[in-house]
C-alpha atoms as a PDB file:
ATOM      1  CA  UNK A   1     114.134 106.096  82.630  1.00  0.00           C
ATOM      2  CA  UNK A   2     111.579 108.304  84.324  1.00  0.00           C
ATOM      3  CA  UNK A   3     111.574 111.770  83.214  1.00  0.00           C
ATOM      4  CA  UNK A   4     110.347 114.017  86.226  1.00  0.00           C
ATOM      5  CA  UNK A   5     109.855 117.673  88.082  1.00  0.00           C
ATOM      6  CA  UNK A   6     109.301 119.336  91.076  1.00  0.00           C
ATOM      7  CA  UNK A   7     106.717 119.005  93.480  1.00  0.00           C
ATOM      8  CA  UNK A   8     104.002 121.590  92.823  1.00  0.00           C
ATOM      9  CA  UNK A   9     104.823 121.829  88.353  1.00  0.00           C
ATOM     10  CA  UNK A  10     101.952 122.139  85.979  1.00  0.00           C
ATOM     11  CA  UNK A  11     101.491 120.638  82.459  1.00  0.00           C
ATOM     12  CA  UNK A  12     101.796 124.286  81.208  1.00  0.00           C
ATOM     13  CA  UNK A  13     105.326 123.610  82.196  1.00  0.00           C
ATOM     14  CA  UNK A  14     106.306 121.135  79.333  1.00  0.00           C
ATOM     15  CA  UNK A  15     108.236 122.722  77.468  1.00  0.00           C
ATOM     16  CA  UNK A  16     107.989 121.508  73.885  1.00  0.00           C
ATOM     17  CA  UNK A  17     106.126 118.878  71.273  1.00  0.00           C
ATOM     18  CA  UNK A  18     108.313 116.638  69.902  1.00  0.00           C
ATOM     19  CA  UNK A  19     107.325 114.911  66.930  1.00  0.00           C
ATOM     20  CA  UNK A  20     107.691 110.980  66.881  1.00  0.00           C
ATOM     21  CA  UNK A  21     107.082 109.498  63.527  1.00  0.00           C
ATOM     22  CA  UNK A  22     103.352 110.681  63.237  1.00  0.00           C
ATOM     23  CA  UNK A  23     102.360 110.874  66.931  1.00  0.00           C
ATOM     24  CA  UNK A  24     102.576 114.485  68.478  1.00  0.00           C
ATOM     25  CA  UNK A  25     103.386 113.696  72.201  1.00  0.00           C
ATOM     26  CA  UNK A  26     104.031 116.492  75.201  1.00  0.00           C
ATOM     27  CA  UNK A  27     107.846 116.114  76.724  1.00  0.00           C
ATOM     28  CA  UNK A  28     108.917 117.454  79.966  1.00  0.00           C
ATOM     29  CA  UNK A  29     111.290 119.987  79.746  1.00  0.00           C
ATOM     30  CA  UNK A  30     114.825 118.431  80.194  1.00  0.00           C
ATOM     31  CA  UNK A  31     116.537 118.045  83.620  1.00  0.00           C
ATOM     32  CA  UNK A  32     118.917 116.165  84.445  1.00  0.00           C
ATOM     33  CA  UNK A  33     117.280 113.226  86.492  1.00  0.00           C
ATOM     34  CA  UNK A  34     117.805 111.978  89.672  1.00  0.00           C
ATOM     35  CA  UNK A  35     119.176 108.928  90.886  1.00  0.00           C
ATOM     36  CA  UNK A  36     115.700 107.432  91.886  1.00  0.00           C
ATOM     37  CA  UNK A  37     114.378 108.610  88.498  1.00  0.00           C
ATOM     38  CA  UNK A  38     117.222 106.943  86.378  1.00  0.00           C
ATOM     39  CA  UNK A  39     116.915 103.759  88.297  1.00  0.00           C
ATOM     40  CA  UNK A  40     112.828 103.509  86.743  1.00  0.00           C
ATOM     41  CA  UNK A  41     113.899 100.495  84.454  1.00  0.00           C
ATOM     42  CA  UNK A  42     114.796  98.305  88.405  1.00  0.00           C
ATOM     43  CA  UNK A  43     112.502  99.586  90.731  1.00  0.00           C
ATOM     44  CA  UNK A  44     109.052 101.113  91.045  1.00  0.00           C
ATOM     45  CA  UNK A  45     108.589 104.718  91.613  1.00  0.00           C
ATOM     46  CA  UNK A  46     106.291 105.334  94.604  1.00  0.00           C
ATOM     47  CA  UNK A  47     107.139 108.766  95.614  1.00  0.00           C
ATOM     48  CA  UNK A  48     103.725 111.200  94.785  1.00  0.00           C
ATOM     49  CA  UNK A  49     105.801 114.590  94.987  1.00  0.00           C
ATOM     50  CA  UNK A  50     107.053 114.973  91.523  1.00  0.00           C
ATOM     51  CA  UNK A  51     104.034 114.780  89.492  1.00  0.00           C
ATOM     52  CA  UNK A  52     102.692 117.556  87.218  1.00  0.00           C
ATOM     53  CA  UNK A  53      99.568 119.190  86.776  1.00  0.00           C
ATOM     54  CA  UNK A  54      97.095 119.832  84.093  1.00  0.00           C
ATOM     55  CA  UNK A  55      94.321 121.800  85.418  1.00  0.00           C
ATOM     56  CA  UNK A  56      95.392 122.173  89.054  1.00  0.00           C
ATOM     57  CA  UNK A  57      92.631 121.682  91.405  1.00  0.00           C
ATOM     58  CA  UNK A  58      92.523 125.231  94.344  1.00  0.00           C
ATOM     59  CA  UNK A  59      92.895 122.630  96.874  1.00  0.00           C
ATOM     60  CA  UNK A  60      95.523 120.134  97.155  1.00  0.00           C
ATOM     61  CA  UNK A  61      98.648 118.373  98.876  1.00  0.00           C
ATOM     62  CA  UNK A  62     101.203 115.861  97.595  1.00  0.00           C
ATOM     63  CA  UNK A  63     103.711 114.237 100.309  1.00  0.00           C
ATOM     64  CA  UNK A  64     105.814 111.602  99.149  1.00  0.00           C
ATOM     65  CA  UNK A  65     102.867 108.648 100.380  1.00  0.00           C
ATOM     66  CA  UNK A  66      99.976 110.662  99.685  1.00  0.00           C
ATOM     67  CA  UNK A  67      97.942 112.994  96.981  1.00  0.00           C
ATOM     68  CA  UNK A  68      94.721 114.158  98.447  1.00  0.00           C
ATOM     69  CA  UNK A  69      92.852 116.739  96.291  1.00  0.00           C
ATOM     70  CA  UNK A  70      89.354 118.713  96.924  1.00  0.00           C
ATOM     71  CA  UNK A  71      87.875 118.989  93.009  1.00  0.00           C
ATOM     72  CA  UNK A  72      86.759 122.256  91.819  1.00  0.00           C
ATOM     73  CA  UNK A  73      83.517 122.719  90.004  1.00  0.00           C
ATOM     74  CA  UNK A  74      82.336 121.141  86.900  1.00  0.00           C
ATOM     75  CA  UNK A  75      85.377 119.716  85.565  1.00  0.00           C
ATOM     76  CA  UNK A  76      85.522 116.908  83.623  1.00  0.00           C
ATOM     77  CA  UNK A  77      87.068 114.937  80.745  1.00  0.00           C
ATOM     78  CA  UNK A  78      84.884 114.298  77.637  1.00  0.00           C
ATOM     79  CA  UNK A  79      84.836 114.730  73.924  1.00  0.00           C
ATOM     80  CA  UNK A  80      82.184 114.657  71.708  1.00  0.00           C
ATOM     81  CA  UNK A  81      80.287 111.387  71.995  1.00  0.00           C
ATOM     82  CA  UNK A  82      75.790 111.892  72.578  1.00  0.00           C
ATOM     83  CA  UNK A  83      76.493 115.088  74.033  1.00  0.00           C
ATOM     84  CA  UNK A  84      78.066 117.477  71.526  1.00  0.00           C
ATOM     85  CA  UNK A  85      80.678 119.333  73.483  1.00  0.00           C
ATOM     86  CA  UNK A  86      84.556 118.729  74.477  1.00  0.00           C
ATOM     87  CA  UNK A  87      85.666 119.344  78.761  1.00  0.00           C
ATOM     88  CA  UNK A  88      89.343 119.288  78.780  1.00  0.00           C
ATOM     89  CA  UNK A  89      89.521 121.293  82.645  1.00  0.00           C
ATOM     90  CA  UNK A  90      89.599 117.411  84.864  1.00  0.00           C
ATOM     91  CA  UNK A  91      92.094 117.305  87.201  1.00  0.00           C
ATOM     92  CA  UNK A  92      95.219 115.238  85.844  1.00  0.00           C
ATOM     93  CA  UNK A  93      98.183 114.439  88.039  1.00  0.00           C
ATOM     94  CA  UNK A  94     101.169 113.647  85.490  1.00  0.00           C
ATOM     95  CA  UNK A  95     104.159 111.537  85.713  1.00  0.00           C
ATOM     96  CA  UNK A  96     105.921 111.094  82.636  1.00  0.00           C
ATOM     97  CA  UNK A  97     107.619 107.935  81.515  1.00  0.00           C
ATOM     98  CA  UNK A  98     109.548 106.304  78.505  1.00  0.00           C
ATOM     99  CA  UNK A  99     108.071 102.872  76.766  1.00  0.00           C
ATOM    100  CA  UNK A 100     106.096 100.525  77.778  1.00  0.00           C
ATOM    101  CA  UNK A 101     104.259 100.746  81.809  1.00  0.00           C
ATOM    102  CA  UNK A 102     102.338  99.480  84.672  1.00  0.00           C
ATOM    103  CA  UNK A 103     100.841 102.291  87.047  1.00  0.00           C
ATOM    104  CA  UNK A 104      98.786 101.519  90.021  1.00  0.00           C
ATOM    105  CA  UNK A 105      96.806 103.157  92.860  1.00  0.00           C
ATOM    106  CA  UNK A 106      94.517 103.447  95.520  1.00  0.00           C
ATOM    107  CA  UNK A 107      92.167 105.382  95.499  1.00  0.00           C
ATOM    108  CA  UNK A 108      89.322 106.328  98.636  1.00  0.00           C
ATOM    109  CA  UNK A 109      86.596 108.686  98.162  1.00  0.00           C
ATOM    110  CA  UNK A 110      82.918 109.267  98.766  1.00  0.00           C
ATOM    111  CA  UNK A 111      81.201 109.353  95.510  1.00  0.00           C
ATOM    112  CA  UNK A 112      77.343 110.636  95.870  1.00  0.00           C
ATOM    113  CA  UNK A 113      76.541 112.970  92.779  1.00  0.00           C
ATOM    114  CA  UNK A 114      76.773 112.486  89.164  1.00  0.00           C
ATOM    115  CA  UNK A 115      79.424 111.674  87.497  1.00  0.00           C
ATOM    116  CA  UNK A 116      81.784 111.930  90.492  1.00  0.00           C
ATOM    117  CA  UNK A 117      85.160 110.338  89.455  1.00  0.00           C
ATOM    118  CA  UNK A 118      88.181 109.182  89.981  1.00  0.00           C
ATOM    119  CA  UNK A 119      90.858 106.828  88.943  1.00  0.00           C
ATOM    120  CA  UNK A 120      93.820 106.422  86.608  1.00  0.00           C
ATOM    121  CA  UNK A 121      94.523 108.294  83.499  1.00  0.00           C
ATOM    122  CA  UNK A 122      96.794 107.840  80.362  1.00  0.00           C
ATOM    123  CA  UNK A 123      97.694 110.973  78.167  1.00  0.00           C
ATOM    124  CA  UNK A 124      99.284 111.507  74.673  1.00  0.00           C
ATOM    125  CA  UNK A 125      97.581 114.632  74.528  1.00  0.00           C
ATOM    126  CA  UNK A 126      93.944 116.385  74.482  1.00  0.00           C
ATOM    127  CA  UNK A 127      92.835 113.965  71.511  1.00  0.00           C
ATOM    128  CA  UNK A 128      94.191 110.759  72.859  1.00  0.00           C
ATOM    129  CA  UNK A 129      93.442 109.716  76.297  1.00  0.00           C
ATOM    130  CA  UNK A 130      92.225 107.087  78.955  1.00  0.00           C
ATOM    131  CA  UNK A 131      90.378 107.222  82.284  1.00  0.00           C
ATOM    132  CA  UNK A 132      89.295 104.187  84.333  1.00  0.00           C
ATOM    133  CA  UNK A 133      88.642 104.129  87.701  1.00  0.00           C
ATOM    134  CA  UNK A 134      84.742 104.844  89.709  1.00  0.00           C
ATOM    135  CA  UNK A 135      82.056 107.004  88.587  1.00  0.00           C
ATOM    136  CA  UNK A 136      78.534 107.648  90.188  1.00  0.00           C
ATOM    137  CA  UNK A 137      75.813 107.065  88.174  1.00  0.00           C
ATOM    138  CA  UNK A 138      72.053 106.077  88.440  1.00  0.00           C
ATOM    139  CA  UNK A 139      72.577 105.689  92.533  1.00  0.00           C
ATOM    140  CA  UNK A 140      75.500 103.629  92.049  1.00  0.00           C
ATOM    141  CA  UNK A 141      79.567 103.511  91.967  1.00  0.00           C
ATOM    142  CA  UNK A 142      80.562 102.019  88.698  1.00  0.00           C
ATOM    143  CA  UNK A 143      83.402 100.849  87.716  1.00  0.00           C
ATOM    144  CA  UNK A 144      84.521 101.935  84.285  1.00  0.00           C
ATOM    145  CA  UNK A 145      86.784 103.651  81.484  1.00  0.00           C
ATOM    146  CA  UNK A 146      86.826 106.057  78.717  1.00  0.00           C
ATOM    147  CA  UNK A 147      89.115 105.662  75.724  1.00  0.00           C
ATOM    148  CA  UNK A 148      89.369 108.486  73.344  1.00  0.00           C
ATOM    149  CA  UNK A 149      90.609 108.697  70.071  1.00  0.00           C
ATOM    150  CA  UNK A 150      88.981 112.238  68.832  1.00  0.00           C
ATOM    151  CA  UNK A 151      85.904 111.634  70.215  1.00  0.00           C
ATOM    152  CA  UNK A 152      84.946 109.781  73.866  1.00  0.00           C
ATOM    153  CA  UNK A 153      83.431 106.253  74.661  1.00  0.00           C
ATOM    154  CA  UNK A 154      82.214 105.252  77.820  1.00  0.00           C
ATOM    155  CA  UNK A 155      82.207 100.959  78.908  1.00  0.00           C
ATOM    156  CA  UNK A 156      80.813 100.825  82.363  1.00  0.00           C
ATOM    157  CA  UNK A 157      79.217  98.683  84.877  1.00  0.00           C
ATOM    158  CA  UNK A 158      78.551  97.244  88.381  1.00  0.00           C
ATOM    159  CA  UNK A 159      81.419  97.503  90.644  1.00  0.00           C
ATOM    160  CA  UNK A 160      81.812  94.066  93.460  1.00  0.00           C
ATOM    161  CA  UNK A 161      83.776  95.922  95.410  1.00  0.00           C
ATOM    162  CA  UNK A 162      83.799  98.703  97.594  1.00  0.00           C
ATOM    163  CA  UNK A 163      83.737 101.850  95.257  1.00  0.00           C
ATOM    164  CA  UNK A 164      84.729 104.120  97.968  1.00  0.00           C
ATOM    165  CA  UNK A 165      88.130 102.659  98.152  1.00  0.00           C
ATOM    166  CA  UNK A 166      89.609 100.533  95.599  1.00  0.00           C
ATOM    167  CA  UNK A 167      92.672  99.980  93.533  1.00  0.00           C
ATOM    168  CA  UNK A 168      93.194 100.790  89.312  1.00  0.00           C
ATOM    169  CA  UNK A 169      95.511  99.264  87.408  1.00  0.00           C
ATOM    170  CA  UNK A 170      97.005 100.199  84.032  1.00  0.00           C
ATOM    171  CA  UNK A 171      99.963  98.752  81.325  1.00  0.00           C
ATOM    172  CA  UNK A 172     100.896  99.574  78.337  1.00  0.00           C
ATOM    173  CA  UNK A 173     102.318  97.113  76.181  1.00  0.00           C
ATOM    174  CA  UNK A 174     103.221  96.945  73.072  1.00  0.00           C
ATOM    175  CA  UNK A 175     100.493  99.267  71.697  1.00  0.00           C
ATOM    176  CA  UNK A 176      97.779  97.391  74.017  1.00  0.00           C
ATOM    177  CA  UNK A 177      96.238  98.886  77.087  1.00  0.00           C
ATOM    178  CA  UNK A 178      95.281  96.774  79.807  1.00  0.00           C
ATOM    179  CA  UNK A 179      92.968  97.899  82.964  1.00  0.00           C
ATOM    180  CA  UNK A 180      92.357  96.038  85.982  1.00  0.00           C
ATOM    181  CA  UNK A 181      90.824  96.798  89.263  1.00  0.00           C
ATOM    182  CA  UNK A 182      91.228  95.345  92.795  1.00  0.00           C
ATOM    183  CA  UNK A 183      89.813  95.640  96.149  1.00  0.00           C
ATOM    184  CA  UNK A 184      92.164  93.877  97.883  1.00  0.00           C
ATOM    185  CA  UNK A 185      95.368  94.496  96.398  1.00  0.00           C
ATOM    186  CA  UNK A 186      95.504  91.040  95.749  1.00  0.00           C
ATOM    187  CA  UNK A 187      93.146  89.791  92.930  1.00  0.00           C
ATOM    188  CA  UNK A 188      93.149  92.251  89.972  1.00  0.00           C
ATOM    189  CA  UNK A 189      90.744  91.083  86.833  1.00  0.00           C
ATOM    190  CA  UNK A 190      90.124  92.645  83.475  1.00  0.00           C
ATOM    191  CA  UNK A 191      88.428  95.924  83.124  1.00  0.00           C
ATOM    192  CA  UNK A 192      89.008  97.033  79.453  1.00  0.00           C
ATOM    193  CA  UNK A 193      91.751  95.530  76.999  1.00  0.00           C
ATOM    194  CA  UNK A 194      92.140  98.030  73.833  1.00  0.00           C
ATOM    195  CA  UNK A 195      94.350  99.303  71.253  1.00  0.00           C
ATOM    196  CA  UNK A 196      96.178 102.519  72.393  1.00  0.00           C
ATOM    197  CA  UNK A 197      99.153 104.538  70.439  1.00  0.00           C
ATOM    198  CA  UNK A 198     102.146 103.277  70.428  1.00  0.00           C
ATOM    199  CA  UNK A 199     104.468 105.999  71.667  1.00  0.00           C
ATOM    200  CA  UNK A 200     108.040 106.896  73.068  1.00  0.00           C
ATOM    201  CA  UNK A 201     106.886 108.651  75.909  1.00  0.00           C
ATOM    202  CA  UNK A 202     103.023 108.943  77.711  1.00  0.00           C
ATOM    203  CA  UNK A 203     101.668 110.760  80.599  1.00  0.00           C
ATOM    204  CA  UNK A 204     100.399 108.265  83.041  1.00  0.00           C
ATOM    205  CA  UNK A 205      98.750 109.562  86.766  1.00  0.00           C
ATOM    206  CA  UNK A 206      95.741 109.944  89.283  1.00  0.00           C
ATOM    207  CA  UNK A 207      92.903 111.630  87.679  1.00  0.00           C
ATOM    208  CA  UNK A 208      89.346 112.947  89.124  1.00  0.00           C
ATOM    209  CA  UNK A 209      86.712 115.347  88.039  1.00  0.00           C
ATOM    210  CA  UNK A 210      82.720 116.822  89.201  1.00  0.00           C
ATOM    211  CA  UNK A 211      81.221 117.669  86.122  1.00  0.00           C
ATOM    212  CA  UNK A 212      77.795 118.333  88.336  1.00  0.00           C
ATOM    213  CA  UNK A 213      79.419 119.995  91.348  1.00  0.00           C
ATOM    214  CA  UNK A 214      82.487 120.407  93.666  1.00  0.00           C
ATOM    215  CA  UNK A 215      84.047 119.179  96.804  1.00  0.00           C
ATOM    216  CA  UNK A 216      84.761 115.394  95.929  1.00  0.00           C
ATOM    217  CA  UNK A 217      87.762 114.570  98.614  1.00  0.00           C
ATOM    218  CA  UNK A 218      89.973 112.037  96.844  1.00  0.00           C
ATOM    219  CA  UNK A 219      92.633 110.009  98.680  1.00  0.00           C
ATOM    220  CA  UNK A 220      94.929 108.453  96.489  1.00  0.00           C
ATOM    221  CA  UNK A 221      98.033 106.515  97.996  1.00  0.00           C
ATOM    222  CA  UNK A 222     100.530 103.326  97.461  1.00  0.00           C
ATOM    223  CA  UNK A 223     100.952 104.765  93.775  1.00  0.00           C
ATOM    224  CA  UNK A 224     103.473 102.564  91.437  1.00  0.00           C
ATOM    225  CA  UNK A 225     104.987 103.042  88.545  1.00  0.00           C
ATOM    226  CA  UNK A 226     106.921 100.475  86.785  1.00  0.00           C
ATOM    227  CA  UNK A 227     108.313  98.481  83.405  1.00  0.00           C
ATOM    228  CA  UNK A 228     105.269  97.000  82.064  1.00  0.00           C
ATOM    229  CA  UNK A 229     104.354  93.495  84.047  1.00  0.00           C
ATOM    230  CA  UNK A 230     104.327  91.612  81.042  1.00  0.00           C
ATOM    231  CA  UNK A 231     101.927  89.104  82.585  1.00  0.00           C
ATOM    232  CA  UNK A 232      99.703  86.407  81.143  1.00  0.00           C
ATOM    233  CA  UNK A 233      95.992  88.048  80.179  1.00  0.00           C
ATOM    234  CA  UNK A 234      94.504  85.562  82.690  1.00  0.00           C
ATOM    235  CA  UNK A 235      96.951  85.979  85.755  1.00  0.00           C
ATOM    236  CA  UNK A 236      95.320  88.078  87.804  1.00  0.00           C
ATOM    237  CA  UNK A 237      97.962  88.494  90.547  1.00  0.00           C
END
């Protein structure tokens, strides 16, 4: 079961932490969900109007195909790691959903300063938290992830593909992450596999950030969100 809210919500709407074992994770306020949202568990959800935001970009529309958001200035997602200083202020665009996952995306966009982003990104709170997706740096569009756990790392490199439009893939199984990436839609190898909580609930949604400037235009479209694939490390379908 998908838990849900309205078009336009913000994570500041989430109405409590609920403690699970020893893993603090946000939970949506309670609603009663809908018929789409209860049937999660058969089909994929591929509406983009129900998500939530945590740090809600000025500019930005969500229709039930599309999300396409303008990013403010110097936001970002980072803790610690060679530079000393935690940015919490990216732009996140939360779904929440029970168990185990697969969430996928397209994402277009014109990356041309440093450190433009954007991707996919998994949430059990400030502390705990995946990116992956395209990020300009030294002249190029790499294609990457960050996996925090306190503090930030950053595994990166050379994208084949066009980094201006591109899809990001993410499941969560069984307290393992798995990221692939896909320019056709078709083909979708291994970006990172890791170790990630396991948890009853995570936040799981498109995610972009400026930390040098603003105005990065982000398209992101044919969103999924599913029961975890459960597919063979090597099938790449």
């Amino acid at each position: 079961m998908l838990l849900s809210a309205q078009s336009g919500g913000r994570i500041s709407d989430l109405a409590c932490w609920r403690q699970l074992g020893s893993l603090e994770t946000t939970v949506i306020q309670e609603v009663r969900p809908s018929k789409s949202a209860r049937c999660h568990r058969r089909r994929p959800l591929q509406s983009l109007k129900s998500g939530l935001w945590l740090n809600e970009p000025t500019k930005s529309h969500a229709s039930d195909t599309e999300l396409s958001v303008t990013t403010d200035a110097n936001t970002d997602f980072w803790r610690e790691t060679h530079y000393g200083f935690v940015r919490d202020n990216g732009h996140f665009y939360a779904f929440q959903t029970e168990g185990d996952f697969t969430a996928q995306v397209r994402v277009q966009a014109n990356f041309t300063h440093l450190y433009d982003q954007a991707g996919l990104m998994v949430r059990l709170d400030e502390r705990r938290w995946v990116k992956t997706g395209i990020e300009f740096s030294d002249g190029y569009g790499l294609l990457g992830s960050v996996l925090t756990n306190e503090a930030s790392d950053w595994a990166t490199g050379r994208y084949g593909g066009d980094p201006s439009d591109f899809w990001i893939r993410v499941t969560v199984q069984s307290g393992v992450l798995r990221i692939q990436a896909s320019h056709d839609r078709q083909t979708w190898p291994l970006v990172r596999l890791c170790p990630f909580p396991k948890a009853d609930h995570y936040l799981i949604g498109p995610m972009c950030c400026t930390p040098e400037r603003s105005g990065l235009e982000v398209k992101f479209s044919e969103w999924q969100l599913r029961p975890a694939l459960g597919k063979d490390l090597h099938d790449l379908t």
